[in-house]
Protein backbone atom coordinates (compact mmCIF):
# COMPACT_ATOMS: atom_id res chain seq x y z
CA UNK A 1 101.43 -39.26 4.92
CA UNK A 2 100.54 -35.71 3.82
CA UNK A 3 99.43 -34.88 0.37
CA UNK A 4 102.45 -32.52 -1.11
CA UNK A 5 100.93 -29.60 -2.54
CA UNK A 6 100.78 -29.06 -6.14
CA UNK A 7 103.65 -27.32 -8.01
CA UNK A 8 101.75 -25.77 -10.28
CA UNK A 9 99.26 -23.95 -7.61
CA UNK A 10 98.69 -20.54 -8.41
CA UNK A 11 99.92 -20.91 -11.90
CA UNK A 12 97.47 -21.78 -14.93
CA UNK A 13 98.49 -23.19 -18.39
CA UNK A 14 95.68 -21.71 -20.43
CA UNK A 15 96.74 -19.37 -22.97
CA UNK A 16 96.35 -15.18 -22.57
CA UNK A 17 93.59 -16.07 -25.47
CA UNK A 18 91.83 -18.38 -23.01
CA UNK A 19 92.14 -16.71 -19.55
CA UNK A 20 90.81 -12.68 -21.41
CA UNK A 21 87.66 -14.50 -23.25
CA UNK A 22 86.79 -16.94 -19.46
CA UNK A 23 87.40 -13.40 -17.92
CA UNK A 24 84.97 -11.72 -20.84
CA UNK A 25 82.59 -14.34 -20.82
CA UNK A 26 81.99 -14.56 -16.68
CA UNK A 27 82.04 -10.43 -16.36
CA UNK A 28 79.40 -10.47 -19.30
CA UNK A 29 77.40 -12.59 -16.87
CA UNK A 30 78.10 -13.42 -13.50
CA UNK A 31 75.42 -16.27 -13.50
CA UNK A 32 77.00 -17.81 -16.36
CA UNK A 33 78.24 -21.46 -15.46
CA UNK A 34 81.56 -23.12 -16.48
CA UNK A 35 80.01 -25.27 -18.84
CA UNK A 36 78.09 -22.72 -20.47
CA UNK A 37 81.67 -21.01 -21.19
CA UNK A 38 83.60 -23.96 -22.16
CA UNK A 39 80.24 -24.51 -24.51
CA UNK A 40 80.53 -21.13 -26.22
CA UNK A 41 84.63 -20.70 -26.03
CA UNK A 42 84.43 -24.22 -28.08
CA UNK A 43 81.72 -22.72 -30.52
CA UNK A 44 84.09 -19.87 -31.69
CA UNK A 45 86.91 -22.11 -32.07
CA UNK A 46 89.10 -20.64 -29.34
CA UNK A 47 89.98 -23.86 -28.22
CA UNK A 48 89.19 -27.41 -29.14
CA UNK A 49 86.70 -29.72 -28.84
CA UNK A 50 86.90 -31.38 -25.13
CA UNK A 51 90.22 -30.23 -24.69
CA UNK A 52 89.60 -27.99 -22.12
CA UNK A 53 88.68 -28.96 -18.54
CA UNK A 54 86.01 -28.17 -16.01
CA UNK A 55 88.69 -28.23 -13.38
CA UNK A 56 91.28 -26.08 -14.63
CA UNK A 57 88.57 -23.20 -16.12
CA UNK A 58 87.55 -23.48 -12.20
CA UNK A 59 90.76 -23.08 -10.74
CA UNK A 60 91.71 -20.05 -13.33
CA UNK A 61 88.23 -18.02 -12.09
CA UNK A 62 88.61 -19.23 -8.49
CA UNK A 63 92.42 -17.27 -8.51
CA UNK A 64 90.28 -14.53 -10.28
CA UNK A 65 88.15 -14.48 -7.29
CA UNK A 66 85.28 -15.22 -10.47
CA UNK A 67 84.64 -18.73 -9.55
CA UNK A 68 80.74 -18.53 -7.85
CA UNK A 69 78.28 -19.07 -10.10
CA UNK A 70 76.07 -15.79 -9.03
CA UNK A 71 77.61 -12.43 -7.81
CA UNK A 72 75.93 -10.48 -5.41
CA UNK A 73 74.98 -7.01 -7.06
CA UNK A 74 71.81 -4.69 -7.63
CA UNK A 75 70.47 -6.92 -10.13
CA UNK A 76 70.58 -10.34 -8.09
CA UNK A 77 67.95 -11.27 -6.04
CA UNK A 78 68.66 -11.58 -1.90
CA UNK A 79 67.16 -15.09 -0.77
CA UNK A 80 67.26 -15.80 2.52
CA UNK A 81 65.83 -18.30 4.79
CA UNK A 82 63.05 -17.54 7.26
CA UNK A 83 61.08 -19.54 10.16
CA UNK A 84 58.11 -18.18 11.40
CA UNK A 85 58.03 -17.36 15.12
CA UNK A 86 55.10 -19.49 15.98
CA UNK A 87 52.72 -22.00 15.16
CA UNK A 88 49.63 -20.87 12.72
CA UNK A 89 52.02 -17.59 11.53
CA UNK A 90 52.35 -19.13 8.35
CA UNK A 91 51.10 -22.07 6.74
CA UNK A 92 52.18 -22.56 3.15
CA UNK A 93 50.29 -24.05 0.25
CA UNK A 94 50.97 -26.60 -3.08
CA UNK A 95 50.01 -29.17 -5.23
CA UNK A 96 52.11 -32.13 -6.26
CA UNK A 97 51.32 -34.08 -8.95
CA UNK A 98 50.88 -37.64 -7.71
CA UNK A 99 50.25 -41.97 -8.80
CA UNK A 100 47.26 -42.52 -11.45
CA UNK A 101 45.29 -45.04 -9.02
CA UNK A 102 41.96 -46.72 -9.68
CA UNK A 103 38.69 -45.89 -9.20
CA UNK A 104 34.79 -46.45 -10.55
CA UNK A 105 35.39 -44.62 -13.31
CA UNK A 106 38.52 -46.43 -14.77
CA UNK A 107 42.13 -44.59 -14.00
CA UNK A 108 42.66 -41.34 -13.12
CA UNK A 109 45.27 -39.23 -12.10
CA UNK A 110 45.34 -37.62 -8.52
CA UNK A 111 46.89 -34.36 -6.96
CA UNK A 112 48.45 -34.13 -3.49
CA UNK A 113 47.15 -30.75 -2.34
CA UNK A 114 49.35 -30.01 1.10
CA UNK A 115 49.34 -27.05 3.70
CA UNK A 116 52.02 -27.34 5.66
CA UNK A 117 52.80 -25.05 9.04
CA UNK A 118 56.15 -23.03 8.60
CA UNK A 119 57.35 -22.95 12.70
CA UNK A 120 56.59 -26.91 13.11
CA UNK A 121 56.69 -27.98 9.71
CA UNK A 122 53.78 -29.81 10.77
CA UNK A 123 51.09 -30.61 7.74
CA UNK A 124 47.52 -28.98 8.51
CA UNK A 125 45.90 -30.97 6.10
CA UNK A 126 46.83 -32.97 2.99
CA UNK A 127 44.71 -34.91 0.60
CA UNK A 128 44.69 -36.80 -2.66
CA UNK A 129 42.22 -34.80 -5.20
CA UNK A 130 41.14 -35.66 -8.62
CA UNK A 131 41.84 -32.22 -9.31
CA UNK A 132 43.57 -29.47 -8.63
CA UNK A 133 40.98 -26.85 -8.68
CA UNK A 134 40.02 -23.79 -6.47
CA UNK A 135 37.35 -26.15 -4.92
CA UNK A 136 39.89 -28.96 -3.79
CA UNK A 137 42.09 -26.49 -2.31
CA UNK A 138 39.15 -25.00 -0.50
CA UNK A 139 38.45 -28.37 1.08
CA UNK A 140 41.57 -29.16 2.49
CA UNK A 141 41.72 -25.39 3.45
CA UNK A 142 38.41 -26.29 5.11
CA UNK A 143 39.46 -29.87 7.07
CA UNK A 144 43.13 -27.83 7.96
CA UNK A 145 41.34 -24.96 9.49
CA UNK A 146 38.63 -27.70 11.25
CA UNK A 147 41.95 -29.64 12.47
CA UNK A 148 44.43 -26.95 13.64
CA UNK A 149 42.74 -23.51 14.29
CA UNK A 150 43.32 -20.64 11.96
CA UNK A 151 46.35 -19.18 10.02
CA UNK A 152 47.47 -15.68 10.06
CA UNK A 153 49.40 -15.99 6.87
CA UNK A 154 48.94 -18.60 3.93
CA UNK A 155 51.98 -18.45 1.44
CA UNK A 156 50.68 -20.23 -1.89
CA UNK A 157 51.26 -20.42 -5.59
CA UNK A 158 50.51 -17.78 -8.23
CA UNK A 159 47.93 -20.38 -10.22
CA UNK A 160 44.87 -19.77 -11.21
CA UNK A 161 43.00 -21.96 -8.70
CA UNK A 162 44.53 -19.96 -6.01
CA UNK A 163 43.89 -16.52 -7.72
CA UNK A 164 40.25 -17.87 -7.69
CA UNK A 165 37.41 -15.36 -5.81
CA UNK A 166 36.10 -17.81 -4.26
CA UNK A 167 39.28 -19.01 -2.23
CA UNK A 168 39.89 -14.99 -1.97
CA UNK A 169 36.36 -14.39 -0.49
CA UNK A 170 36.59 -17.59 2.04
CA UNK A 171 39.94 -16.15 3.45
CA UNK A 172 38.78 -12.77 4.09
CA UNK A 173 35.61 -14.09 6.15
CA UNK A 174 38.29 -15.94 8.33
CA UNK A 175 40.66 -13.19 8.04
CA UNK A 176 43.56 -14.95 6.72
CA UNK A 177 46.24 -13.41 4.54
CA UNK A 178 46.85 -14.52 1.08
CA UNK A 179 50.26 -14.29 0.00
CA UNK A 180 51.10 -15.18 -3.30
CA UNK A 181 54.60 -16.33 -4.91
CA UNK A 182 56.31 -14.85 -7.53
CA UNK A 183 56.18 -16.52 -10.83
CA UNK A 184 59.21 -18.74 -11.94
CA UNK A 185 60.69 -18.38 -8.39
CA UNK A 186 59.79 -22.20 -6.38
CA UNK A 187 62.83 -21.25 -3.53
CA UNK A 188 59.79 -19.53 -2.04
CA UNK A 189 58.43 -22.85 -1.13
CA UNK A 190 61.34 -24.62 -0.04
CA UNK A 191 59.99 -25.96 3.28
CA UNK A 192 57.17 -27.32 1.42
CA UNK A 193 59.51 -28.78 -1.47
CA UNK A 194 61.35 -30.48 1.02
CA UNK A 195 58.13 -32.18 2.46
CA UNK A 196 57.28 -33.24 -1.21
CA UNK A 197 60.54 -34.85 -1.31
CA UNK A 198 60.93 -37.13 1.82
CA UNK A 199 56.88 -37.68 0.64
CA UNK A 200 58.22 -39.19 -2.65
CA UNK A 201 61.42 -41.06 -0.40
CA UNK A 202 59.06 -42.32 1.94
CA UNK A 203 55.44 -42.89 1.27
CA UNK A 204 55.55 -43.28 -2.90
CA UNK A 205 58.38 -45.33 -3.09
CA UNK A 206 57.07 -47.63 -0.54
CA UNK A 207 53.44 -47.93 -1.53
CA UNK A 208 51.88 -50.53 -3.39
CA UNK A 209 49.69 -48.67 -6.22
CA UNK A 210 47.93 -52.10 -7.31
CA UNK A 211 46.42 -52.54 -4.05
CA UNK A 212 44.91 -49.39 -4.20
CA UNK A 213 40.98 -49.47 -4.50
CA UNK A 214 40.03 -46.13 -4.47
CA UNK A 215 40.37 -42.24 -3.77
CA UNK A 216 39.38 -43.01 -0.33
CA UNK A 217 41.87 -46.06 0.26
CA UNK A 218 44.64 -43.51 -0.75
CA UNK A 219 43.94 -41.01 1.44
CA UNK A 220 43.87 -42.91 4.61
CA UNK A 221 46.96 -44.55 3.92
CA UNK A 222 48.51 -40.57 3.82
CA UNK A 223 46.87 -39.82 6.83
CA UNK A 224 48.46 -42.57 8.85
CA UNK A 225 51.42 -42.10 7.33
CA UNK A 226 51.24 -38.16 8.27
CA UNK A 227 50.46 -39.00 11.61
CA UNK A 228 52.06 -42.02 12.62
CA UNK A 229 55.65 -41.31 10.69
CA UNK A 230 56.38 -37.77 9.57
CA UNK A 231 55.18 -36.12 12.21
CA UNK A 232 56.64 -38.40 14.90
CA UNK A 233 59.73 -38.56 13.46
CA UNK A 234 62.89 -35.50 14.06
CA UNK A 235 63.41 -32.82 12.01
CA UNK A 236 66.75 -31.55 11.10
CA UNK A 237 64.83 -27.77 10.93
CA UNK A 238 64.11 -28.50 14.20
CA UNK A 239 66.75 -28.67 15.79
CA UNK A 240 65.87 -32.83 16.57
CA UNK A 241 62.57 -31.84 17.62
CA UNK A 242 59.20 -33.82 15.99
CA UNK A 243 56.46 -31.36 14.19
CA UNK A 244 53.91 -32.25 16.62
CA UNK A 245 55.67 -31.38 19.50
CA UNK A 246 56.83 -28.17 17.85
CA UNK A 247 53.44 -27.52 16.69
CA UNK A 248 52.17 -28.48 20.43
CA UNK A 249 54.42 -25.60 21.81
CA UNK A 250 52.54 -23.04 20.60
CA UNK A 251 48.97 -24.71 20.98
CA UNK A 252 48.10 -21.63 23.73
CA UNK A 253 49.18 -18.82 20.53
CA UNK A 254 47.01 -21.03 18.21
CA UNK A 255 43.75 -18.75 16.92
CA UNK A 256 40.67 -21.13 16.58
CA UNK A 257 37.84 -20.99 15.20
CA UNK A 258 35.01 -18.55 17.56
CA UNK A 259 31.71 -19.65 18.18
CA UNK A 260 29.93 -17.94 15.22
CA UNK A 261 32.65 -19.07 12.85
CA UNK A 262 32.51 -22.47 13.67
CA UNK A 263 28.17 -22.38 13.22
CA UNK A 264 28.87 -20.66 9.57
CA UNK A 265 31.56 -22.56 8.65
CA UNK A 266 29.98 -24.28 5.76
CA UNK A 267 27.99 -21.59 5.02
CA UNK A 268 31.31 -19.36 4.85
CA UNK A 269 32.86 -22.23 2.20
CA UNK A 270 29.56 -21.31 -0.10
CA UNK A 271 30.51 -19.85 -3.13
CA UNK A 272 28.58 -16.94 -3.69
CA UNK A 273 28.17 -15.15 -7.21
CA UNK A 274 26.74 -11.44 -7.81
CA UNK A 275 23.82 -10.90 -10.15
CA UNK A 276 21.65 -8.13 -11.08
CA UNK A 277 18.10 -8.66 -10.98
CA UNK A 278 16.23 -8.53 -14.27
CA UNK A 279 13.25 -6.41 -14.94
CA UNK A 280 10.95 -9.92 -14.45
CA UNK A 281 12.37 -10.35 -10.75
CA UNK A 282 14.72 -12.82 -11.79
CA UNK A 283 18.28 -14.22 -11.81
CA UNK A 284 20.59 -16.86 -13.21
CA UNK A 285 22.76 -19.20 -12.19
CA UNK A 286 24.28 -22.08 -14.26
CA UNK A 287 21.13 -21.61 -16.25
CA UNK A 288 18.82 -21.93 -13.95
CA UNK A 289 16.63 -19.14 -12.94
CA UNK A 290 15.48 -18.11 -9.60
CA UNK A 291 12.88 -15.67 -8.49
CA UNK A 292 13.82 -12.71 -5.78
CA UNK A 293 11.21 -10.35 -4.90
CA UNK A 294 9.80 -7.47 -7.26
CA UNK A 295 11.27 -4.59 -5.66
CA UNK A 296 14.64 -5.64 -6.27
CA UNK A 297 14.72 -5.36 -10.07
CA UNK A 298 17.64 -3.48 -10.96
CA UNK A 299 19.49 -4.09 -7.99
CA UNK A 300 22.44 -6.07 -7.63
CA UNK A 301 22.42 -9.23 -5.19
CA UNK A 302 24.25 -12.63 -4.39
CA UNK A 303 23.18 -15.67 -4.84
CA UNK A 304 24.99 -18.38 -2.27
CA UNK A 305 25.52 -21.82 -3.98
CA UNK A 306 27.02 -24.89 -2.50
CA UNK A 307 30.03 -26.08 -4.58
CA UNK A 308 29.43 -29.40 -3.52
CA UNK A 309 26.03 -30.03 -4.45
CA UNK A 310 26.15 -27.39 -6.73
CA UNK A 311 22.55 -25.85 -5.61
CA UNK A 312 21.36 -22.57 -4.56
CA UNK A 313 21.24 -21.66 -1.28
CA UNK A 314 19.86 -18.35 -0.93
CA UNK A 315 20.21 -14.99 -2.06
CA UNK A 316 21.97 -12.53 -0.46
CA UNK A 317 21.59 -8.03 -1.22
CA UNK A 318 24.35 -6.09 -2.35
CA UNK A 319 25.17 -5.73 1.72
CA UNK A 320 25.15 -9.27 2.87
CA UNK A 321 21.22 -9.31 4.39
CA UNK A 322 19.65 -12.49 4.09
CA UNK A 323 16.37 -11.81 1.10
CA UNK A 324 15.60 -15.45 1.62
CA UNK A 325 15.78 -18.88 0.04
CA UNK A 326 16.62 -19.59 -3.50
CA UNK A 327 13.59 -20.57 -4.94
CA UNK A 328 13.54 -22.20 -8.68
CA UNK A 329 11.11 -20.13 -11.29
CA UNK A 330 7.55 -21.42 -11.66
CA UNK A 331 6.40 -20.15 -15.11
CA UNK A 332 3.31 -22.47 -14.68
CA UNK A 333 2.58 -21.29 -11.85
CA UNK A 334 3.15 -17.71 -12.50
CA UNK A 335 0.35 -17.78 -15.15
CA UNK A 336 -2.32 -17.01 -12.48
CA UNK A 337 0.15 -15.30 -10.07
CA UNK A 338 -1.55 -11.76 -9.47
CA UNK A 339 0.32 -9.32 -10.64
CA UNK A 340 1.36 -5.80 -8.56
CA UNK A 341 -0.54 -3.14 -10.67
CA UNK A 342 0.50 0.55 -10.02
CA UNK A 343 -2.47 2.86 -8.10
CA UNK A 344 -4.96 4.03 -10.84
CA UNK A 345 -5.59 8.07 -10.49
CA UNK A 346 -9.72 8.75 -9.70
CA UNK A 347 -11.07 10.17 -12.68
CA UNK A 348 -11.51 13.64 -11.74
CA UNK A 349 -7.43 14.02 -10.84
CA UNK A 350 -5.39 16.91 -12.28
CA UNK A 351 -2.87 15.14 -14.90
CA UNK A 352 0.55 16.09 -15.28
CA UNK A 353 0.68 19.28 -17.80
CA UNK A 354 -3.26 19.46 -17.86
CA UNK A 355 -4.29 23.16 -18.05
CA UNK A 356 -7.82 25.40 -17.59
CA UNK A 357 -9.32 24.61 -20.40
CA UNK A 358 -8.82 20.92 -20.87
CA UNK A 359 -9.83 20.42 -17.18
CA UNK A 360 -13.48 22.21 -18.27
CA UNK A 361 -13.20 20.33 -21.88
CA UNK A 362 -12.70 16.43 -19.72
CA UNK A 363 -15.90 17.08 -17.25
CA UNK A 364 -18.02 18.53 -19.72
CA UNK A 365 -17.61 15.06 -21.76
CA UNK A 366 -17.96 13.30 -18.70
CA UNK A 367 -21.10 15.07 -17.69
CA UNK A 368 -22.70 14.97 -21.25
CA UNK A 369 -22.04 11.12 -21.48
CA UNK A 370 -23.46 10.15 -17.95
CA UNK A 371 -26.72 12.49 -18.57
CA UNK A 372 -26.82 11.45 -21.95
CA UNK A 373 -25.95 7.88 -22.25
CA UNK A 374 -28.00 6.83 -25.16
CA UNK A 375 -27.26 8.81 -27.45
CA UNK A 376 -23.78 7.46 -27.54
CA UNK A 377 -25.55 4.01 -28.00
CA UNK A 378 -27.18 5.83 -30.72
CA UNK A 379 -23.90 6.64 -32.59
């Protein structure tokens, strides 16, 4: 049997009152919803309390050709959606607030820090973090890069532990592009959002928090879960295809790491902090000072610290040379340390603004108290 069509279609039963302030109220703004009007139109007493319905304030715009909830103008931002061409293009960047698990220092709560590969959708590295600092991004930056070459492009939050130097400084050694999102707008990391939520659907829901001992017991139970579900498993953005096969496509357009990058690459996670040195051939770090040699006082240099261990490395100049090791100040040993002394002038040298008659005036008192020497005993 075939629905009959409504006798009333095309018609509406609101009153000319109604129908010019919905038409007032949706021109004023487009982005305005329905319930935001019938809100409002019920606030200035134009019609009743819950007398008015969605449905027939949505079939009055929709004959007005007024019915989306955004129109396209100057003022209205253009999304649209994107896929990188290939694998390691783009690799995008978050933190998801995760479980408060156990560990030897009572409860704490844990951060899922994720880079995920925009052409695959395949995740480069994600981790559990007690944190969500510049230093636990740089670390799963670090085991992503060690796992699946390098990025061209990383697209990542506007926060402050991705606007740290640090991150910035690691990212132009590997010459990776930082591109950061727009405040207040998350659909720039829609393929990442989407991760987060078949993450919650499938790994949260179904894990047992109790039974989890410690950071470490987390982790490995994400990493077998990244590799032995989600990336096995079709992806509708994929047109049925699995991320690792996607991401295994493009393995020959993949840029890894080169031999001298690979050598550094701790060294190139270093933090590194610029100092000038003081006039005692000194600088500071987390106050503790370190000595750099004499005839850099004045000059600016950089002193490399690993984050981990949170210890000075070496020092760096202004131009990247290597001046040596960090090495702690001594100020019991530099009691007896001899001291560089500036080259005494012989006594007979011309000083600076010295004229005729002082010259004759200094060797005549030299010569009188050399031939004469007891008679300044004498006095």
């Amino acid at each position: 049997m075939n629905p009959t069509e409504r006798r009333d279609k095309g018609k509406t039963q609101l009153s000319e009152e109604v129908q010019a302030a919905l038409l007032q109220l949706k021109q004023d703004n487009p982005a305005r919803s329905i319930n935001t009007m019938i809100d409002m139109l019920e606030r200035k007493g134009i019609v009743a309390k819950k007398t008015l319905a969605r449905a027939t304030a949505h079939r009055f715009l929709q004959q007005q050709k007024l019915s989306k909830r955004i129109i396209a103008d100057k003022h209205t931002i253009e999304r649209r959606s994107f896929v990188a061409e290939r694998a390691g293009d783009i690799w995008h960047g978050d933190v998801l607030h995760g479980p408060s698990i156990q560990t030897p220092n009572g409860m704490r709560k844990t951060y899922l820090v994720s880079l995920l590969d925009d052409a695959s959708r395949l995740i480069a590295h994600s981790a559990f973090c007690l944190g969500e600092t510049a230093l636990d991004i740089e670390g799963v930056l670090k085991q992503a890069i060690l796992k699946r070459g390098l990025p061209k492009k990383i697209i990542i939050d506007n926060g402050a532990a991705y606007r740290s130097g640090s991150l910035q400084t690691i990212c132009a050694y590997l010459d990776i592009r930082l591109v950061y999102c727009r405040p207040y707008e998350p659909q720039g990391k829609g393929k990442l959002e989407k991760f987060h939520s078949t993450f919650r659907g499938q790994f949260l829901n179904e894990i047992d928090l109790n039974k989890i001992a410690s950071l470490d017991d987390i982790n490995s139970r994400l990493w077998a879960w990244l590799e032995q579900v989600y990336h096995q498993r079709a992806h509708t953005g994929l047109n049925g295809q699995v991320p690792i096969e996607r991401w295994r496509q493009d393995l020959i357009h993949v840029k890894p790491l080169n031999a001298y990058q690979a050598n550094k690459i701790d060294d190139i996670f270093c933090h590194r902090f610029k100092r000038t040195v003081k006039k005692d051939g000194t600088v500071s770090w987390a106050g503790i000072r370190f000595e750099v040699a004499y005839e850099q006082a004045g000059e600016k240099v950089t002193l490399v610290v690993d984050p981990h261990t949170k210890t000075a490395i070496r020092i760096e100049s202004e131009f990247g040379d290597d001046l040596g090791p960090a090495v702690r100040l001594n100020l019991k040993s530099n009691l007896n340390r001899k001291r560089q002394r500036p080259h005494c002038a012989p006594p007979n040298a011309i000083k600076q603004g010295e004229n005729a008659i002082d010259i004759v005036h200094r060797e005549y008192s030299q010569l009188c108290n050399i031939s004469n020497p007891s008679s300044n005993k004498d006095k």
